[in-house]
C-alpha atoms as a PDB file:
ATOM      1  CA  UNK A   1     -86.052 -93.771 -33.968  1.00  0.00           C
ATOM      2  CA  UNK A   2     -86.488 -89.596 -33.328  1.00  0.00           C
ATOM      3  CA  UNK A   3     -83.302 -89.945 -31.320  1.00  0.00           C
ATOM      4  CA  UNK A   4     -81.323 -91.277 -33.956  1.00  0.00           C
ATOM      5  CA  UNK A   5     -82.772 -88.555 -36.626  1.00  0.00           C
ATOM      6  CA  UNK A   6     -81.681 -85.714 -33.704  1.00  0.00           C
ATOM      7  CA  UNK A   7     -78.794 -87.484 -33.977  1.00  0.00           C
ATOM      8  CA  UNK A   8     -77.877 -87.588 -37.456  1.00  0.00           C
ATOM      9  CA  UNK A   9     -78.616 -83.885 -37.896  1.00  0.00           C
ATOM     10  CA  UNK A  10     -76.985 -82.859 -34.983  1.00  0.00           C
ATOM     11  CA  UNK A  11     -73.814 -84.641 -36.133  1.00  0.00           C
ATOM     12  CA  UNK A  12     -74.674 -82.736 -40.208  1.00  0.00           C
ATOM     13  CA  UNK A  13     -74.864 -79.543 -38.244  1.00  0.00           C
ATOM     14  CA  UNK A  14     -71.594 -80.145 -36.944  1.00  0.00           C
ATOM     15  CA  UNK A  15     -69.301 -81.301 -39.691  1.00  0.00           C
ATOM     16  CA  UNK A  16     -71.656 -78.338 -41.532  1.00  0.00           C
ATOM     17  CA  UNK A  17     -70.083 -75.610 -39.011  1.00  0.00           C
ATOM     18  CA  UNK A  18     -67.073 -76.598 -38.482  1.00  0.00           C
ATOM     19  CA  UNK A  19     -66.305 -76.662 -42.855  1.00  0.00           C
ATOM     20  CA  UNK A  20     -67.572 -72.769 -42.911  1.00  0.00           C
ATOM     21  CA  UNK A  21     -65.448 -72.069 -39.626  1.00  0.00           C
ATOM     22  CA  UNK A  22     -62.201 -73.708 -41.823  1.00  0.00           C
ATOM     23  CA  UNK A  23     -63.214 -71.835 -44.746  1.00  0.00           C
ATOM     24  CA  UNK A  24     -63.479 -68.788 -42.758  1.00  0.00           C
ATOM     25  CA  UNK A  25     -60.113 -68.946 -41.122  1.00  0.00           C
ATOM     26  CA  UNK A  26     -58.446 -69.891 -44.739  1.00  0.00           C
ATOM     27  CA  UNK A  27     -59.299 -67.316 -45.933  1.00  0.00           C
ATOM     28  CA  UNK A  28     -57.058 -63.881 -46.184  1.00  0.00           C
ATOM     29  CA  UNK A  29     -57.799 -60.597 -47.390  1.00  0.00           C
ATOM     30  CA  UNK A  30     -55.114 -58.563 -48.474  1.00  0.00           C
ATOM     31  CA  UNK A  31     -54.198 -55.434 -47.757  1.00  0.00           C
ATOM     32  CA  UNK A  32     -52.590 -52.311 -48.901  1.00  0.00           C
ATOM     33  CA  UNK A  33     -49.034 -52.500 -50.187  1.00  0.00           C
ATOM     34  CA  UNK A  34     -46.732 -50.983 -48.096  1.00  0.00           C
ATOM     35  CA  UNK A  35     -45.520 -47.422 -49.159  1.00  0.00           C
ATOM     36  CA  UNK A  36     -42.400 -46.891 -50.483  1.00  0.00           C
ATOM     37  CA  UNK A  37     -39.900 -45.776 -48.410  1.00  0.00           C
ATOM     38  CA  UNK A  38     -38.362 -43.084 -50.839  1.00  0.00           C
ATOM     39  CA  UNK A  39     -35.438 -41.263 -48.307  1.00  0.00           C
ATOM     40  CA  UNK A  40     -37.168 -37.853 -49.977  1.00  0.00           C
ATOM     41  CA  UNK A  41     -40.008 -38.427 -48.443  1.00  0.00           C
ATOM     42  CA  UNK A  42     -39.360 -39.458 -44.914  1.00  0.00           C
ATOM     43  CA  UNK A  43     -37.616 -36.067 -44.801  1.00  0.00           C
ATOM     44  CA  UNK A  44     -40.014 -32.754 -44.666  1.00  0.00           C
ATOM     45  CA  UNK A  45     -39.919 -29.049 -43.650  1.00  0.00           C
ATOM     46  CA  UNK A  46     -42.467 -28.538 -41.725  1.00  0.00           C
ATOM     47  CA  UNK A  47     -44.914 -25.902 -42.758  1.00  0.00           C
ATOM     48  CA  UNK A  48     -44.599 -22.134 -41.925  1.00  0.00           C
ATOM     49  CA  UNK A  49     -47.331 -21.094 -39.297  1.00  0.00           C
ATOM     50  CA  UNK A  50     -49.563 -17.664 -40.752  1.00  0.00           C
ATOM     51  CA  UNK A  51     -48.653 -14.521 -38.883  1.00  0.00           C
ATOM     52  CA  UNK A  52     -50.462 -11.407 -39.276  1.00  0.00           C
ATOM     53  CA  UNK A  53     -50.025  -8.218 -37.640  1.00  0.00           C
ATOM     54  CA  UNK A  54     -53.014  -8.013 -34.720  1.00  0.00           C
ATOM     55  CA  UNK A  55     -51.400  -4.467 -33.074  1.00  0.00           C
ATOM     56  CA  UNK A  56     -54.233  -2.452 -34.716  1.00  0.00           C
ATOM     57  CA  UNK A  57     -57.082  -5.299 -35.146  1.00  0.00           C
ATOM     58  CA  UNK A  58     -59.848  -5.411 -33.241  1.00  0.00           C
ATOM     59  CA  UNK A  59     -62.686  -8.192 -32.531  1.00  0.00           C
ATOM     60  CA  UNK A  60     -66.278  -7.906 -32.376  1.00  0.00           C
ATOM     61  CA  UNK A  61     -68.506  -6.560 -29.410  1.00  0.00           C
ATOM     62  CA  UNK A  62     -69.546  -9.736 -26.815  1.00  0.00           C
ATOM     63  CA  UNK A  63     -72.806  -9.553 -26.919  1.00  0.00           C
ATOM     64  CA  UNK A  64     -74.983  -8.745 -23.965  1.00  0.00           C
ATOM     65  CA  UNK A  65     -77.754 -10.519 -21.763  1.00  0.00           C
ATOM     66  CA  UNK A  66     -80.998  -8.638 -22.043  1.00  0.00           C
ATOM     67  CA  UNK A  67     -82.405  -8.837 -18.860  1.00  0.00           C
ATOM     68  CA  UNK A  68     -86.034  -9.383 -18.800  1.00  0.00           C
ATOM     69  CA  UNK A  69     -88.929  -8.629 -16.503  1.00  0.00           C
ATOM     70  CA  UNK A  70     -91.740 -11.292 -15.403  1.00  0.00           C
ATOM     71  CA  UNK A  71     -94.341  -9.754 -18.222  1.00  0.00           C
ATOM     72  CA  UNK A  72     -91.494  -9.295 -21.270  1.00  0.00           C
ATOM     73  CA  UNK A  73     -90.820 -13.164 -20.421  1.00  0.00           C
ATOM     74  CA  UNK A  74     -94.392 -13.819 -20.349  1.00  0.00           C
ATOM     75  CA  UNK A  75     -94.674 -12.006 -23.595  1.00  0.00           C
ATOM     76  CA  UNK A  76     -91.663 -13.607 -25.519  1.00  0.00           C
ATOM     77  CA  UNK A  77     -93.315 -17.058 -24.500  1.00  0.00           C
ATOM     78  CA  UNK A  78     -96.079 -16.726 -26.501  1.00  0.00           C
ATOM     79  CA  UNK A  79     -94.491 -14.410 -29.141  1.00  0.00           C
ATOM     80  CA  UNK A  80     -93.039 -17.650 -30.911  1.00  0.00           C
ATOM     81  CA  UNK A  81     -91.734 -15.393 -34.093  1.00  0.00           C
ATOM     82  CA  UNK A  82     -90.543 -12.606 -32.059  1.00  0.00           C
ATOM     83  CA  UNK A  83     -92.129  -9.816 -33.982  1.00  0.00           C
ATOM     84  CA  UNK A  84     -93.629  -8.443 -30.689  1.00  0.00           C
ATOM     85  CA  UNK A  85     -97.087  -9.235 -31.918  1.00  0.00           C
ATOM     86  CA  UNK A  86     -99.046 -12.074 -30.867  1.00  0.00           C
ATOM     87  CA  UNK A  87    -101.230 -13.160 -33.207  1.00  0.00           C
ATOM     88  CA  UNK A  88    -104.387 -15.676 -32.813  1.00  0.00           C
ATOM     89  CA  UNK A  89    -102.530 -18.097 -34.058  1.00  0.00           C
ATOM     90  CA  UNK A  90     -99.530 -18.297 -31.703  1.00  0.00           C
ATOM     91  CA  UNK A  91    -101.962 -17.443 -28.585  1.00  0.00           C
ATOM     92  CA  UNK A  92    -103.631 -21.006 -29.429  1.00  0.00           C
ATOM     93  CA  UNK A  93    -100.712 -23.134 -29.909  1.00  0.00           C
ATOM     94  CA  UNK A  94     -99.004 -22.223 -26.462  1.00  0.00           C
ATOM     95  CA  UNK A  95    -102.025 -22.858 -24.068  1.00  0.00           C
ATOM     96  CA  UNK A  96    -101.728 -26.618 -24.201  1.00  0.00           C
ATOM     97  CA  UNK A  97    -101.272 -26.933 -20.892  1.00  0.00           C
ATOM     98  CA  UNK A  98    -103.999 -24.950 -19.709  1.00  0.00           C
ATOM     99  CA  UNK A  99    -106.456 -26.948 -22.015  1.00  0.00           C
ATOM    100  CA  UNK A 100    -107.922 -29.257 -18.778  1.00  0.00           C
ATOM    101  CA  UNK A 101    -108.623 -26.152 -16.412  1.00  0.00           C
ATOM    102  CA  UNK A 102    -110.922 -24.379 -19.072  1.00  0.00           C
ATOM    103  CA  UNK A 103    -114.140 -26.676 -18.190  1.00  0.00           C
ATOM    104  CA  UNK A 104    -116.760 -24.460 -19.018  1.00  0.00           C
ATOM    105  CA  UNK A 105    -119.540 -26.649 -18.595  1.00  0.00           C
ATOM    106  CA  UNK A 106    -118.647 -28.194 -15.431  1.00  0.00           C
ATOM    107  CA  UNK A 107    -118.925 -31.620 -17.128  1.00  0.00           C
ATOM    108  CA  UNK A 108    -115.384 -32.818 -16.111  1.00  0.00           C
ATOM    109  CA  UNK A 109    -115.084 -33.338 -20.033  1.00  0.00           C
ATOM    110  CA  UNK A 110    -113.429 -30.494 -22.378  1.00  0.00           C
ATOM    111  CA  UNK A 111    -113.622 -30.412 -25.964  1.00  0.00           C
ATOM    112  CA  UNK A 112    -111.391 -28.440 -28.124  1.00  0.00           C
ATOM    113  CA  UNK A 113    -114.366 -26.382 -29.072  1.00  0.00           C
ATOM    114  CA  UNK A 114    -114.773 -25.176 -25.151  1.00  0.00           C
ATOM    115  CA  UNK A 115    -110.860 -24.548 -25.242  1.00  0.00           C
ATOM    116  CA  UNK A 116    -110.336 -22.362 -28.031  1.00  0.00           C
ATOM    117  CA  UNK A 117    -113.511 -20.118 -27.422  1.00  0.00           C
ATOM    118  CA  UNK A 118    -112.323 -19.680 -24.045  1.00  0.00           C
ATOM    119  CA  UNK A 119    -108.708 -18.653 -25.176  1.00  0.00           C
ATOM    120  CA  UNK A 120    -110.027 -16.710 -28.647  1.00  0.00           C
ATOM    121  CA  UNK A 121    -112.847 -14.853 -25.974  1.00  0.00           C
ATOM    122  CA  UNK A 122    -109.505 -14.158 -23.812  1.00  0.00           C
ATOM    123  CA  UNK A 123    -107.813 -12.710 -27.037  1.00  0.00           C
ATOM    124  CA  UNK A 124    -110.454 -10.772 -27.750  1.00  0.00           C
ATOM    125  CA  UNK A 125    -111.097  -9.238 -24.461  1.00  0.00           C
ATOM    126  CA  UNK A 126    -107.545  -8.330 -24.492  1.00  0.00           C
ATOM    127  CA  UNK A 127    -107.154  -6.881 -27.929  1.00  0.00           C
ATOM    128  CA  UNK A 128    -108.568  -3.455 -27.267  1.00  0.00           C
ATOM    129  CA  UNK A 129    -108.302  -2.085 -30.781  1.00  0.00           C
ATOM    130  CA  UNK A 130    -109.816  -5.277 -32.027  1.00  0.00           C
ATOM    131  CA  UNK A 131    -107.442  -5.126 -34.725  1.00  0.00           C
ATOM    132  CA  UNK A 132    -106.571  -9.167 -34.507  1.00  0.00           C
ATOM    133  CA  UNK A 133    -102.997  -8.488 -32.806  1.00  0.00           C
ATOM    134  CA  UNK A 134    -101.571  -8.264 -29.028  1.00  0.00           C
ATOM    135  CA  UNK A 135     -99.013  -5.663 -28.559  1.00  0.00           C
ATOM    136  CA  UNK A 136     -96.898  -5.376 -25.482  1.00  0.00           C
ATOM    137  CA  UNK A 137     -99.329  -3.405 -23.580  1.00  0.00           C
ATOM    138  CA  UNK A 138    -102.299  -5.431 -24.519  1.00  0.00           C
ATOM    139  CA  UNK A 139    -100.799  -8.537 -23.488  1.00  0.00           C
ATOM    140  CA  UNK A 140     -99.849  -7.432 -20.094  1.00  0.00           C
ATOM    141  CA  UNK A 141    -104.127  -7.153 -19.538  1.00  0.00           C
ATOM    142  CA  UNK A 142    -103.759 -11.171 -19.762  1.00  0.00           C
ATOM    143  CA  UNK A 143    -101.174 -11.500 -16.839  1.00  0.00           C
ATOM    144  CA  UNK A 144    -102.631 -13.644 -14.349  1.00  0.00           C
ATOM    145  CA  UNK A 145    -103.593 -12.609 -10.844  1.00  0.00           C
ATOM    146  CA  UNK A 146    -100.989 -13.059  -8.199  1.00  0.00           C
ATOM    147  CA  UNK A 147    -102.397 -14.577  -5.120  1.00  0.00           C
ATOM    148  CA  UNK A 148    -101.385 -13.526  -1.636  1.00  0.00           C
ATOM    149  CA  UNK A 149    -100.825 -16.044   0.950  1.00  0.00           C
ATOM    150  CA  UNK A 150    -101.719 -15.203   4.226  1.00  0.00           C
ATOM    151  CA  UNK A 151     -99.355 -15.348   7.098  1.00  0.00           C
ATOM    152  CA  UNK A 152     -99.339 -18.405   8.614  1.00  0.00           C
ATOM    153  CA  UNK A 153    -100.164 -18.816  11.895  1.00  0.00           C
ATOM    154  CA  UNK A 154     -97.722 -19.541  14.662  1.00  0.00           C
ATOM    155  CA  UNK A 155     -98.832 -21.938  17.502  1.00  0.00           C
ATOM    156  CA  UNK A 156     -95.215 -22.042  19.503  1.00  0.00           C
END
């Protein structure tokens, strides 16, 4: 009995898609007319090309790399406005990545709270006229240390 309802509706499905495919196909949408092929307009001048005279013209400068040092780049990294003050404010959002080594506890567990005090406490120490901005020379207190690496040594 099931195999004769499969049947049956397989069969309806059928005759059911093959009607929309013949409707489809009988169907035809029309296009655009064709132009009119007016003997005016299959003829045209073609259009004059602008001249001007350049003899005495003259283009902008190109502009220039500035060439940077280690601590301007530094700088301009946190200096997200480029006024050449950092403020609190654009110290904090670039340290990100530097959020997991700030562990002040030991506790293998940072909060946001031990994050910014250790950043705002680096601010601060760096900000010697405690006036809430970094200028250039401020700043460059904040570079980090550069480590030497010993010599290796050679066993040949």
């Amino acid at each position: 009995m099931n195999r004769m309802v499969v049947g049956a509706l397989g069969a309806l499905m059928l005759v059911a898609m093959g009607l929309f495919w013949w409707q489809g196909r009988a169907i035809e949408v029309e296009g655009l007319p064709p132009p009119d092929m007016d003997a005016s307009a299959q003829v045209r001048e073609p259009e004059a090309l602008p001249s001007a005279d350049v003899n005495e013209m003259q283009g902008p400068k190109l502009p220039t790399a500035i060439k940077m040092n280690d601590e301007q780049r530094r700088f301009a990294r946190y200096d997200i406005n480029r006024d050449l003050i950092i403020t609190r404010n654009e110290m904090l959002s670039t340290r990100v990545s530097a959020f997991r080594k700030l562990d002040v506890d030991g506790n293998n567990l940072l909060t946001f709270e031990e994050w910014a005090v250790t950043t705002v406490n680096r601010f601060e120490g760096a900000d010697g006229d405690k006036d809430g901005r970094l200028t250039p020379a401020e700043y460059a207190t904040t570079a980090p240390k550069k480590k030497t690496r010993p010599a290796p040594k050679c066993r040949c």
